[in-house]
N, C-alpha and C. Protein backbone atom coordinates (compact mmCIF):
# COMPACT_ATOMS: atom_id res chain seq x y z
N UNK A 1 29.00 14.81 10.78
CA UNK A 1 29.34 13.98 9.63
C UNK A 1 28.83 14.67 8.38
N UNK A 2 29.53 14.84 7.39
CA UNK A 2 29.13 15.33 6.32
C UNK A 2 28.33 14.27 5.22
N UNK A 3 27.14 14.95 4.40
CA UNK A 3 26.27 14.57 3.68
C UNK A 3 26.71 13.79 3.12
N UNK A 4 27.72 14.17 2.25
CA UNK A 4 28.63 13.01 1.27
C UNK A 4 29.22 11.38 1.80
N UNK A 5 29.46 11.72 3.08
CA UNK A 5 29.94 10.16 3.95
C UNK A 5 28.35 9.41 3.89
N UNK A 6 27.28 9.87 4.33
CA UNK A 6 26.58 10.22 5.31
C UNK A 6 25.81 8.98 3.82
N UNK A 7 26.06 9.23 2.58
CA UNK A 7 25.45 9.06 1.45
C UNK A 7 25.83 7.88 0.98
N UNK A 8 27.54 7.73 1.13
CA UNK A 8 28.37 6.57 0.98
C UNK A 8 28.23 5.28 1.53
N UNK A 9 28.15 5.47 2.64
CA UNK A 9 27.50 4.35 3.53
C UNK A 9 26.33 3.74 3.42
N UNK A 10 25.07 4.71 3.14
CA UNK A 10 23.84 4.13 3.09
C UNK A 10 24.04 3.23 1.58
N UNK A 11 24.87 3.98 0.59
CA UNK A 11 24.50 3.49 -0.57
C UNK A 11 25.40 2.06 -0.78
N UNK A 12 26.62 2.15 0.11
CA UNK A 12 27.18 0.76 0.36
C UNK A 12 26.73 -0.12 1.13
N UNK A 13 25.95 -0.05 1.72
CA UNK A 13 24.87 -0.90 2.42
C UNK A 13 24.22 -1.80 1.86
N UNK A 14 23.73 -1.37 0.45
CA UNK A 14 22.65 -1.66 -0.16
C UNK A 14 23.10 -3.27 -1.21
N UNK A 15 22.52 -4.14 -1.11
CA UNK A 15 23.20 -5.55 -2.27
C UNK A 15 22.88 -4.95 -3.82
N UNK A 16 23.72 -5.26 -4.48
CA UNK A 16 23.47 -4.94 -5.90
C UNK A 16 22.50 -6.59 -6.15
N UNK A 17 21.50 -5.95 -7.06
CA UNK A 17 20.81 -7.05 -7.42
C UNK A 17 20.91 -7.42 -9.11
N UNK A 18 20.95 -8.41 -9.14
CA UNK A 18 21.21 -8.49 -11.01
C UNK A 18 19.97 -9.50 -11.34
N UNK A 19 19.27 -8.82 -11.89
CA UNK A 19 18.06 -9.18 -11.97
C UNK A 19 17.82 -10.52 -13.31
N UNK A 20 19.05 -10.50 -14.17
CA UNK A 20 18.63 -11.36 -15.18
C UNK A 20 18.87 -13.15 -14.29
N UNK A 21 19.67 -12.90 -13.69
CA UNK A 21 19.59 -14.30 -12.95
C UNK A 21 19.13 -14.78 -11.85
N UNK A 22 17.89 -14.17 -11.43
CA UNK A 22 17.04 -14.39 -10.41
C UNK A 22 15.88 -15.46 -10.97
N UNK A 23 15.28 -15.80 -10.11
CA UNK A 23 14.23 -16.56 -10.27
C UNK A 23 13.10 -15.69 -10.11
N UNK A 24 11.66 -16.14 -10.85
CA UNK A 24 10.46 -15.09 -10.54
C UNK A 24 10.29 -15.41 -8.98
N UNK A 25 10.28 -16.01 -8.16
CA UNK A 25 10.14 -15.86 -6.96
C UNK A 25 11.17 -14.87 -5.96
N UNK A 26 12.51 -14.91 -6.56
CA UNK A 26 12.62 -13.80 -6.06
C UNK A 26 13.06 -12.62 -6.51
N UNK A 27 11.98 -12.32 -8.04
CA UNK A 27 12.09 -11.18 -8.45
C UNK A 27 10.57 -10.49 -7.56
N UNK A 28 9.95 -11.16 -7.10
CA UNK A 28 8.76 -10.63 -6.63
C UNK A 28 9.11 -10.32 -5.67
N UNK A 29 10.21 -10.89 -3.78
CA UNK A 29 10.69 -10.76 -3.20
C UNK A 29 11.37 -9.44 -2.82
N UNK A 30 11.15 -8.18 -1.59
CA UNK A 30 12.01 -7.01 -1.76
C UNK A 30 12.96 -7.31 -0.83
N UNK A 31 14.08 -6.92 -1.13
CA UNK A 31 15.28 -7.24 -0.38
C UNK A 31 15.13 -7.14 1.39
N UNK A 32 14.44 -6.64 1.13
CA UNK A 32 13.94 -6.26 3.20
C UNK A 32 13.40 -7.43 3.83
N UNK A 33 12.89 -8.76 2.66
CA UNK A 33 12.38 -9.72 3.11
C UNK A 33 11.15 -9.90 3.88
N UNK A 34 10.18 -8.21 3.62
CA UNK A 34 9.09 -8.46 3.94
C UNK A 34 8.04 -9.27 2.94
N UNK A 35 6.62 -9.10 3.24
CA UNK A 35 6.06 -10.03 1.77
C UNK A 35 6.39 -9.31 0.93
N UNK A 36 6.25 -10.63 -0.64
CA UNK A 36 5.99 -9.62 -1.80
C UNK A 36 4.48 -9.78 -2.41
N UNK A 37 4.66 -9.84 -3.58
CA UNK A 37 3.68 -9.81 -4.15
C UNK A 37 2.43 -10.83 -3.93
N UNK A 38 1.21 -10.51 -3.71
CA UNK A 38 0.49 -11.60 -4.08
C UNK A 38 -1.45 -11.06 -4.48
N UNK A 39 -1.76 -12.50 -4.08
CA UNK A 39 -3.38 -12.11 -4.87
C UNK A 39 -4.27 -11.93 -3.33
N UNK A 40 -5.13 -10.99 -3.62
CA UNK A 40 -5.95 -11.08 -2.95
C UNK A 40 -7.67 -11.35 -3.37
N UNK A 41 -8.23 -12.29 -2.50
CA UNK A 41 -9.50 -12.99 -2.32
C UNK A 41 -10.38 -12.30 -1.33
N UNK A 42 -11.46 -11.78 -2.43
CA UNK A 42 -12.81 -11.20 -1.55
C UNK A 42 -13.30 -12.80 -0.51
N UNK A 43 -13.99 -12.30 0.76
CA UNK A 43 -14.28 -13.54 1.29
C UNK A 43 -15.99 -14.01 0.24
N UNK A 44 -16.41 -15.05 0.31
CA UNK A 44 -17.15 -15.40 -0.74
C UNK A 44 -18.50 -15.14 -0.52
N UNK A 45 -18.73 -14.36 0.47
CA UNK A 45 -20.36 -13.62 0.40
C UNK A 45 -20.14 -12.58 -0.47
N UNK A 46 -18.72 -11.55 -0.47
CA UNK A 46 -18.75 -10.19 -0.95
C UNK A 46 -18.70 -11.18 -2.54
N UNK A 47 -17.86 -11.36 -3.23
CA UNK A 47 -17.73 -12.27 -3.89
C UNK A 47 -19.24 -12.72 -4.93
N UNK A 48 -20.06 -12.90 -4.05
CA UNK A 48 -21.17 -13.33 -4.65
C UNK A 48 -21.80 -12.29 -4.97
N UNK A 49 -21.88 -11.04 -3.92
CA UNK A 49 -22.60 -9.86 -4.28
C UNK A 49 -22.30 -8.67 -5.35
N UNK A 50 -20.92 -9.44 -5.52
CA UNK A 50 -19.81 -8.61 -6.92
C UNK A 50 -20.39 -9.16 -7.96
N UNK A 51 -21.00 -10.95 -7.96
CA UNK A 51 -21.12 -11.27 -9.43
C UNK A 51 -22.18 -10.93 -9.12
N UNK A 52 -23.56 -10.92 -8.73
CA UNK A 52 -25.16 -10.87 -8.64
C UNK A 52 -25.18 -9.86 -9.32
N UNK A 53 -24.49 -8.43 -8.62
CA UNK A 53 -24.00 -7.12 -9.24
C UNK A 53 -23.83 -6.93 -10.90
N UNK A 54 -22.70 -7.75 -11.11
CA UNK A 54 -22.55 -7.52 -12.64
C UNK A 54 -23.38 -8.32 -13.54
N UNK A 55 -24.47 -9.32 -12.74
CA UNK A 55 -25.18 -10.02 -13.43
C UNK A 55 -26.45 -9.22 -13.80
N UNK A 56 -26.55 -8.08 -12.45
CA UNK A 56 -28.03 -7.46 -13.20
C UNK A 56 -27.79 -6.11 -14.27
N UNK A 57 -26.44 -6.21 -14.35
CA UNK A 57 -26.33 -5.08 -15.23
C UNK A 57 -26.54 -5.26 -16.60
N UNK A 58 -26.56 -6.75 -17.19
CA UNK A 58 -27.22 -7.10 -18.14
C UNK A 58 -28.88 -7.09 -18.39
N UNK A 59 -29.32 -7.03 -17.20
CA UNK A 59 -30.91 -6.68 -17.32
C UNK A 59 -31.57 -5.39 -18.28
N UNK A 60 -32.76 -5.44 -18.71
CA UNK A 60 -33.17 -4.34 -19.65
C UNK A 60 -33.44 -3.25 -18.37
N UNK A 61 -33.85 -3.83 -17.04
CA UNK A 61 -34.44 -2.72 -16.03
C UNK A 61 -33.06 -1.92 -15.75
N UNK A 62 -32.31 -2.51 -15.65
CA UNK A 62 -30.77 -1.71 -14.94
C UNK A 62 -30.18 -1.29 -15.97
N UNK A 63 -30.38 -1.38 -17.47
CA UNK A 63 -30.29 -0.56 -18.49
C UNK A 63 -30.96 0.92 -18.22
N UNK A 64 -32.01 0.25 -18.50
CA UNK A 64 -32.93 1.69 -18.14
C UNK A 64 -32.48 2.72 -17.26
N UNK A 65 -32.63 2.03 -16.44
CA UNK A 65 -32.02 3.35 -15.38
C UNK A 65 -31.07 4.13 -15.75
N UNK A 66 -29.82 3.10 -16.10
CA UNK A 66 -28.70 3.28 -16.04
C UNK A 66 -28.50 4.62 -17.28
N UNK A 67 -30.22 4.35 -18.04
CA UNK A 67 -29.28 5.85 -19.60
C UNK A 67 -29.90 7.14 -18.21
N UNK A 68 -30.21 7.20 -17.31
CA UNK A 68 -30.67 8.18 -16.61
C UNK A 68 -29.32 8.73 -16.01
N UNK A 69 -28.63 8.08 -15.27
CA UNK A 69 -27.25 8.24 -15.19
C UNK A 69 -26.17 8.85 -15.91
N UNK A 70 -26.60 8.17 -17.12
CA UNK A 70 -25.80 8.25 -18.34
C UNK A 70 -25.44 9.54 -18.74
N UNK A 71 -27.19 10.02 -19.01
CA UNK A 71 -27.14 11.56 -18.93
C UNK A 71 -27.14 12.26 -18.13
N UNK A 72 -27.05 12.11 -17.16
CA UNK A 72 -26.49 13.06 -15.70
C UNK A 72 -25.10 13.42 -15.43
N UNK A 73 -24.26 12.25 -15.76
CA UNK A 73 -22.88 12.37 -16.41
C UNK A 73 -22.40 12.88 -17.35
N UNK A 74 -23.21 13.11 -18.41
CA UNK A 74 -22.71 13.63 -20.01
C UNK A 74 -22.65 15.51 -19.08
N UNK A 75 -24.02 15.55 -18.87
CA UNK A 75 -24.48 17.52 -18.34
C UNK A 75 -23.31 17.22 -16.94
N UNK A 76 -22.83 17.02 -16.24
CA UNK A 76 -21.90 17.15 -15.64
C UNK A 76 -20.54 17.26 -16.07
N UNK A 77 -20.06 16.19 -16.99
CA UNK A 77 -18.83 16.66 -17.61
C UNK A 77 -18.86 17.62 -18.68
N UNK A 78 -19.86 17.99 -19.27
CA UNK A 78 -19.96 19.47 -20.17
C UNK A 78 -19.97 20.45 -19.22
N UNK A 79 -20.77 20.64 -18.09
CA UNK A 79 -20.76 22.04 -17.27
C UNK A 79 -19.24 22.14 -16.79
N UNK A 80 -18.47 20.91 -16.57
CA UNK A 80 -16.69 20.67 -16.07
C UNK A 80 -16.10 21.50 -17.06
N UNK A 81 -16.50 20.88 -18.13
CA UNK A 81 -15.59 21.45 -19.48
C UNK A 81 -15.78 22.65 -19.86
N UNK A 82 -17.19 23.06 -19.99
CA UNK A 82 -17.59 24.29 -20.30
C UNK A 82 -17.01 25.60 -19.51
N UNK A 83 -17.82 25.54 -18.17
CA UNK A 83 -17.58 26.58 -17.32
C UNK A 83 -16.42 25.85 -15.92
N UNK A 84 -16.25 25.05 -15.78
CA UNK A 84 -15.08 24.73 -14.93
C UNK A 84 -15.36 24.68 -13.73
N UNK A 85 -16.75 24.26 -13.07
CA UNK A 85 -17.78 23.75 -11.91
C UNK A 85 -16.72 23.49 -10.95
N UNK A 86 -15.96 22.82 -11.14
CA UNK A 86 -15.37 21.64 -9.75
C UNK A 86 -14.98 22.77 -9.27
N UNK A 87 -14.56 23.92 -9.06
CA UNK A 87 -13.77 24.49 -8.10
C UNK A 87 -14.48 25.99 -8.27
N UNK A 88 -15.01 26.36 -7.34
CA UNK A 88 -15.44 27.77 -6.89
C UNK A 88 -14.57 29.12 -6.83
N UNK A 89 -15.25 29.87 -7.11
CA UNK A 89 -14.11 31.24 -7.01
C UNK A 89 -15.46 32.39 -5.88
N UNK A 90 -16.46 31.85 -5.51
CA UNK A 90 -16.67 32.68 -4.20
C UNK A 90 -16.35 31.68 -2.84
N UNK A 91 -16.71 32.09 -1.35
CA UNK A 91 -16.14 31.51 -0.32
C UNK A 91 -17.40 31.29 -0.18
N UNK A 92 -18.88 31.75 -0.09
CA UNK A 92 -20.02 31.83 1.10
C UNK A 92 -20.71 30.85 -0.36
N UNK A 93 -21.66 29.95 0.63
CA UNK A 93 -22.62 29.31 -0.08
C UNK A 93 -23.76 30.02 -1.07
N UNK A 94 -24.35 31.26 -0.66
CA UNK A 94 -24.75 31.53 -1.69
C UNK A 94 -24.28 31.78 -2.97
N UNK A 95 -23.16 32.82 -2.82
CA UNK A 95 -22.37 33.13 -3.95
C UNK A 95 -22.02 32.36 -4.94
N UNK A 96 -21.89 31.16 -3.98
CA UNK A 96 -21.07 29.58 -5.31
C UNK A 96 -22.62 29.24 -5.45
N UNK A 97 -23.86 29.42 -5.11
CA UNK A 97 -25.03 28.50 -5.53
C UNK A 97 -25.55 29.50 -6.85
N UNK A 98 -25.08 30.89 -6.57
CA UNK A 98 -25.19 31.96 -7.73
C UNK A 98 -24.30 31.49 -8.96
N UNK A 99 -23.07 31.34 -8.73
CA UNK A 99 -22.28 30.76 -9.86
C UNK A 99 -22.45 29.49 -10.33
N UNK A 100 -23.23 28.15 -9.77
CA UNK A 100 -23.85 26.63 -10.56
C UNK A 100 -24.71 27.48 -11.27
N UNK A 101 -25.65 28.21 -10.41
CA UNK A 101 -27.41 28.92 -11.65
C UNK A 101 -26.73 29.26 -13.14
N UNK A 102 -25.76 30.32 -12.83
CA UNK A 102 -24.96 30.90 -14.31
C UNK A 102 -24.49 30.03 -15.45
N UNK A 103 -24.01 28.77 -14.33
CA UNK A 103 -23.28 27.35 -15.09
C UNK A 103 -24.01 26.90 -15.87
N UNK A 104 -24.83 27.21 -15.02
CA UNK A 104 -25.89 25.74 -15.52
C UNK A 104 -27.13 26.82 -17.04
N UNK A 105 -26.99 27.62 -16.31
CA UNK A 105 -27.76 28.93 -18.01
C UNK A 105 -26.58 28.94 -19.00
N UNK A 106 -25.51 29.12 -18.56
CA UNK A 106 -24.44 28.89 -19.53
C UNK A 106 -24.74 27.70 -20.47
N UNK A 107 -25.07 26.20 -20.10
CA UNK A 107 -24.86 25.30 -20.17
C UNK A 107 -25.89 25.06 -21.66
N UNK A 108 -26.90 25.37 -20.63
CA UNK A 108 -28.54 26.01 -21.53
C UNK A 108 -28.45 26.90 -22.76
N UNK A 109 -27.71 27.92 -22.91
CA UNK A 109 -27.50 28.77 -23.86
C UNK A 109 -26.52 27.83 -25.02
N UNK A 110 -25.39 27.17 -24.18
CA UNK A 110 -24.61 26.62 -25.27
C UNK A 110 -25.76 25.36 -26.13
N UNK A 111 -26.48 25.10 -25.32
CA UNK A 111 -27.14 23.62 -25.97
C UNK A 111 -28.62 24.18 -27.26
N UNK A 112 -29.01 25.37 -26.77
CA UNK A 112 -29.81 26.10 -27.14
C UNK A 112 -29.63 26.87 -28.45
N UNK A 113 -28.12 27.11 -28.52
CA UNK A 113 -27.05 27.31 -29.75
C UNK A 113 -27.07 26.36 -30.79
N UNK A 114 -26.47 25.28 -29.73
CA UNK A 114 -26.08 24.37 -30.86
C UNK A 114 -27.43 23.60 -31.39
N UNK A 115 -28.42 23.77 -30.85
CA UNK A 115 -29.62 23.24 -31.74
C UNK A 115 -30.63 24.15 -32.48
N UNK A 116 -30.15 25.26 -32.61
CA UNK A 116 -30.57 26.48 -33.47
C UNK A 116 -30.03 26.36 -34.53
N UNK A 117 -28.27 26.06 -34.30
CA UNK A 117 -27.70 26.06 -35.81
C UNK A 117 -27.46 24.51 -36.15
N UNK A 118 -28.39 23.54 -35.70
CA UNK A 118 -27.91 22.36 -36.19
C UNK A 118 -26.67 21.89 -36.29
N UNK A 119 -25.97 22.48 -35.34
CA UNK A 119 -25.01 21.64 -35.08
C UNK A 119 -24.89 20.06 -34.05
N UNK A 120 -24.34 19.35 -34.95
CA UNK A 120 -24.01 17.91 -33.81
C UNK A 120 -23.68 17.65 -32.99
N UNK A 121 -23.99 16.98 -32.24
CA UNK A 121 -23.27 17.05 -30.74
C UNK A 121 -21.88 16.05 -31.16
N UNK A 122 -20.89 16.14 -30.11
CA UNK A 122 -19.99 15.64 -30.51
C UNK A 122 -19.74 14.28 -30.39
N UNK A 123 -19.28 13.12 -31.22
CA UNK A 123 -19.24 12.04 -31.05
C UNK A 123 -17.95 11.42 -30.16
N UNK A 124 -18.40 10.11 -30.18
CA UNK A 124 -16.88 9.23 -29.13
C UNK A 124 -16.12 9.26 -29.79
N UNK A 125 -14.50 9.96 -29.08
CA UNK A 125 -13.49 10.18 -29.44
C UNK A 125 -13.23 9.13 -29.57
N UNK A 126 -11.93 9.01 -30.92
CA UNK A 126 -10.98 7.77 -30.81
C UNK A 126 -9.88 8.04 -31.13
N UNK A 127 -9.49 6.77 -30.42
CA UNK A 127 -7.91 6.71 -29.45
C UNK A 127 -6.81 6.98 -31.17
N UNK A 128 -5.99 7.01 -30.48
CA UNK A 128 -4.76 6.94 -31.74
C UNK A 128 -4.64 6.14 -32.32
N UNK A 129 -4.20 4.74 -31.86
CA UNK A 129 -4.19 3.47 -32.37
C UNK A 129 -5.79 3.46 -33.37
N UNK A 130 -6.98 3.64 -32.62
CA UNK A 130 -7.67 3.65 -33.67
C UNK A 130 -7.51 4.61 -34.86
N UNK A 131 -7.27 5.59 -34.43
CA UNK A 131 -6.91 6.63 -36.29
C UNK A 131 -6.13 5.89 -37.09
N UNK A 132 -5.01 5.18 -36.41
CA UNK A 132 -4.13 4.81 -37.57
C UNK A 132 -4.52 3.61 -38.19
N UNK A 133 -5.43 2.92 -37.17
CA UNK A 133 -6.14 1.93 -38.05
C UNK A 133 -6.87 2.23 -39.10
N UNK A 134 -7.79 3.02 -39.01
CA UNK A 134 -8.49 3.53 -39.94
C UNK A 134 -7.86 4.39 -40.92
N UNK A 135 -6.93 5.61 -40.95
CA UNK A 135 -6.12 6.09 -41.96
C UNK A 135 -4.91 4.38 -42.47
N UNK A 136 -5.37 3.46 -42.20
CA UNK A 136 -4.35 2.50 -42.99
C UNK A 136 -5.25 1.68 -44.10
C-alpha cells in the first residue's frame, strides 16, 4: 500500500472538532475518551509537611542559612558562565579534578580583578516589561 493511501485513511478517520461550540467539559475531554484534565491532591500528611516547609522559610534561622546557599549558587553559576564547568573536556577523574582547580583560580583571578579595579559586581537583571516601564 502506498504512503499516500496509507495517510488518507488515517487522516479520514479522524472527527473534525469545532471547538467554538463545545462545552468546557468537553473541551478538556480527548477524543479517545480517555481522562482529561484534572487536579491533583497531595494526601494530607505530605500536604502538611509542604506547608510546615514554607512556614519555616519565613524564620530568621532558615534565612540564615539559606544566604549560605545563596552564595554557593551565585560561585556556581559564575564558574558556569565564566569557564563552562558543567561539561568536561578530559575523560579520567583526575584530569577533570585538574580542570575545576583552574576553574575555580580562574574564578579567583576574575573576582580578584574586579576588586582591584573597583569594579561592581553585577546587579539583578530586568525583564523587558520592566525597562519599558521604567523608560516610560
Amino acid at each position: 500500500m502506498a504512503a499516500g493511501a496509507a495517510l488518507r485513511r488515517t487522516t479520514r478517520q479522524r472527527p473534525q472538532r469545532n471547538l467554538r461550540h463545545q462545552t468546557p467539559a468537553q473541551c478538556t475531554k480527548p477524543p479517545s475518551g480517555r481522562r482529561g484534565r484534572g487536579l491533583t491532591f497531595l494526601p494530607p500528611e505530605r500536604y502538611e509537611a509542604l506547608e510546615e516547609a514554607r512556614r519555616a522559610q519565613d524564620t530568621d534561622e532558615w534565612k540564615a542559612r539559606y544566604k549560605v546557599r545563596a552564595g554557593v549558587e551565585g560561585t556556581i553559576s559564575q564558574a558556569v558562565r565564566v569557564t563552562g564547568i558543567r561539561r568536561t573536556r578530559y575523560r579520567n577523574l583526575p584530569a577533570t579534578r585538574l580542570g575545576h582547580v583552574f576553574a575555580a583560580t580562574a574564578i579567583n583571578i576574575v573576582r580578584l580583578d574586579r576588586w582591584l579595579t573597583d569594579t561592581p559586581l553585577g546587579g539583578t537583571r530586568t525583564s523587558r516589561l520592566e525597562a519599558l516601564m521604567l523608560a516610560a
